[in-house]
Protein backbone atom coordinates (compact mmCIF):
# COMPACT_ATOMS: atom_id res chain seq x y z
CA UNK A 1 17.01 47.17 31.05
CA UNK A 2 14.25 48.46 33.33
CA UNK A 3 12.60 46.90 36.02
CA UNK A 4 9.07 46.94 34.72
CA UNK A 5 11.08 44.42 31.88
CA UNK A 6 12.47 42.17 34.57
CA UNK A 7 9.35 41.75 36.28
CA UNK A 8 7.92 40.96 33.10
CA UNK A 9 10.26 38.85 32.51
CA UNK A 10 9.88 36.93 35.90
CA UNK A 11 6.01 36.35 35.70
CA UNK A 12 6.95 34.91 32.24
CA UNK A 13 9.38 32.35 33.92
CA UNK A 14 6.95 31.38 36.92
CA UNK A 15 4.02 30.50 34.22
CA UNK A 16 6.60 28.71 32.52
CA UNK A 17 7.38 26.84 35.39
CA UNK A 18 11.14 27.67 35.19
CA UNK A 19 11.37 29.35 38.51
CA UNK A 20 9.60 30.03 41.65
CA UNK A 21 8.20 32.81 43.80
CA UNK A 22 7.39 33.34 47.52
CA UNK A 23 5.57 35.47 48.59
CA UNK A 24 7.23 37.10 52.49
CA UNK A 25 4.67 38.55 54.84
CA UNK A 26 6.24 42.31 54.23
CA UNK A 27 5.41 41.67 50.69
CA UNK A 28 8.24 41.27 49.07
CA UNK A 29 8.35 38.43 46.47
CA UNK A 30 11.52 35.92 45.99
CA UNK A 31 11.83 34.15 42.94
CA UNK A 32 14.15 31.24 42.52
CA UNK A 33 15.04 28.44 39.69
CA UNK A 34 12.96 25.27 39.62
CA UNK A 35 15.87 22.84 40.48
CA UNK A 36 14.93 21.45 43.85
CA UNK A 37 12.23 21.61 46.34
CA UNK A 38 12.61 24.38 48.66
CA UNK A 39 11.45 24.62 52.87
CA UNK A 40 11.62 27.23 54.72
CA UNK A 41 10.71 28.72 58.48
CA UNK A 42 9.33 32.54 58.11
CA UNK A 43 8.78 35.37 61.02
CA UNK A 44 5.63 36.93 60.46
CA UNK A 45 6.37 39.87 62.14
CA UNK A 46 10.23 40.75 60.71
CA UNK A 47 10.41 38.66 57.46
CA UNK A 48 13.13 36.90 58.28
CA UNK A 49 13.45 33.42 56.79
CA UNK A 50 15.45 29.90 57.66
CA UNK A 51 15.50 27.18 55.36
CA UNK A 52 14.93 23.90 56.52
CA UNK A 53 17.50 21.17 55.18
CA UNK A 54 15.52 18.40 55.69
CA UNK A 55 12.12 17.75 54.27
CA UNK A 56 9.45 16.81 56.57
CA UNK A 57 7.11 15.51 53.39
CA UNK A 58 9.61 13.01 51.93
CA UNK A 59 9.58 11.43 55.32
CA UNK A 60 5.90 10.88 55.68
CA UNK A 61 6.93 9.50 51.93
CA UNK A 62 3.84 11.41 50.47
CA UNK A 63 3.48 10.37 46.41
CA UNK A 64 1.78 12.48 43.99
CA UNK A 65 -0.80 11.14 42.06
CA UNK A 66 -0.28 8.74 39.19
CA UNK A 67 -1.66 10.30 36.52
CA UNK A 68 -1.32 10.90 32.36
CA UNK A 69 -2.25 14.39 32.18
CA UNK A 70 -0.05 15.98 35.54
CA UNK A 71 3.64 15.74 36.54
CA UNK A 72 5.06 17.10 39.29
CA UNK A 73 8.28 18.98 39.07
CA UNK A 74 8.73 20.39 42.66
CA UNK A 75 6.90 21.58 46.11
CA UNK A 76 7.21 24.20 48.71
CA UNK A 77 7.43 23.87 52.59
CA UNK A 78 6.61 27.23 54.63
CA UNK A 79 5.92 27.34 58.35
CA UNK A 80 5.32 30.68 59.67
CA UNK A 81 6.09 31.50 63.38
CA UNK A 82 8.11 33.86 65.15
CA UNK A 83 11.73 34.06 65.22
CA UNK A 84 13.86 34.36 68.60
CA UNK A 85 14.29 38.38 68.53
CA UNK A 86 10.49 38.99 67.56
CA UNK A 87 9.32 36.25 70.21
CA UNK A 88 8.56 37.69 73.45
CA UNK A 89 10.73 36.50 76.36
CA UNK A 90 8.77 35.35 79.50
């Protein structure tokens, strides 16, 4: 199988709404299954990422809105900063 068929592939998944994709500031793209919501901390300047195990959102208990014609099925968290070795020190 070729890559230009697993990229395919992939796109066909993410407008199915069977996985996601991230976009990293090097521009690489990750793609993951749709099974949970996802949070992460990202370095702008390596790539690096951390995720976060706790979700900020469900604390401030935000609810998506009650309607016929839209359900949601997950969300996405990203801070971007700078990680420890791409900090500078003072």
């Amino acid at each position: 199988m070729g890559l230009a068929t697993v990229y395919r592939n992939l796109r066909k998944l993410h407008q199915q709404g069977k996985v996601r994709c991230r976009h990293l500031p090097t521009g690489e793209a990750l793609y993951a299954p749709v099974d949970r919501d996802q949070h992460h901390l990202t370095c702008v300047s390596c790539g690096t990422t951390q995720t976060l195990e706790q979700c900020p959102i469900h604390e401030m208990n935000v609810q998506a809105p009650e309607t016929d014609n839209f359900k949601l099925i997950f969300h996405t968290l990203e801070f971007f900063g700078l990680c420890n070795r791409c900090r500078p020190k003072s």
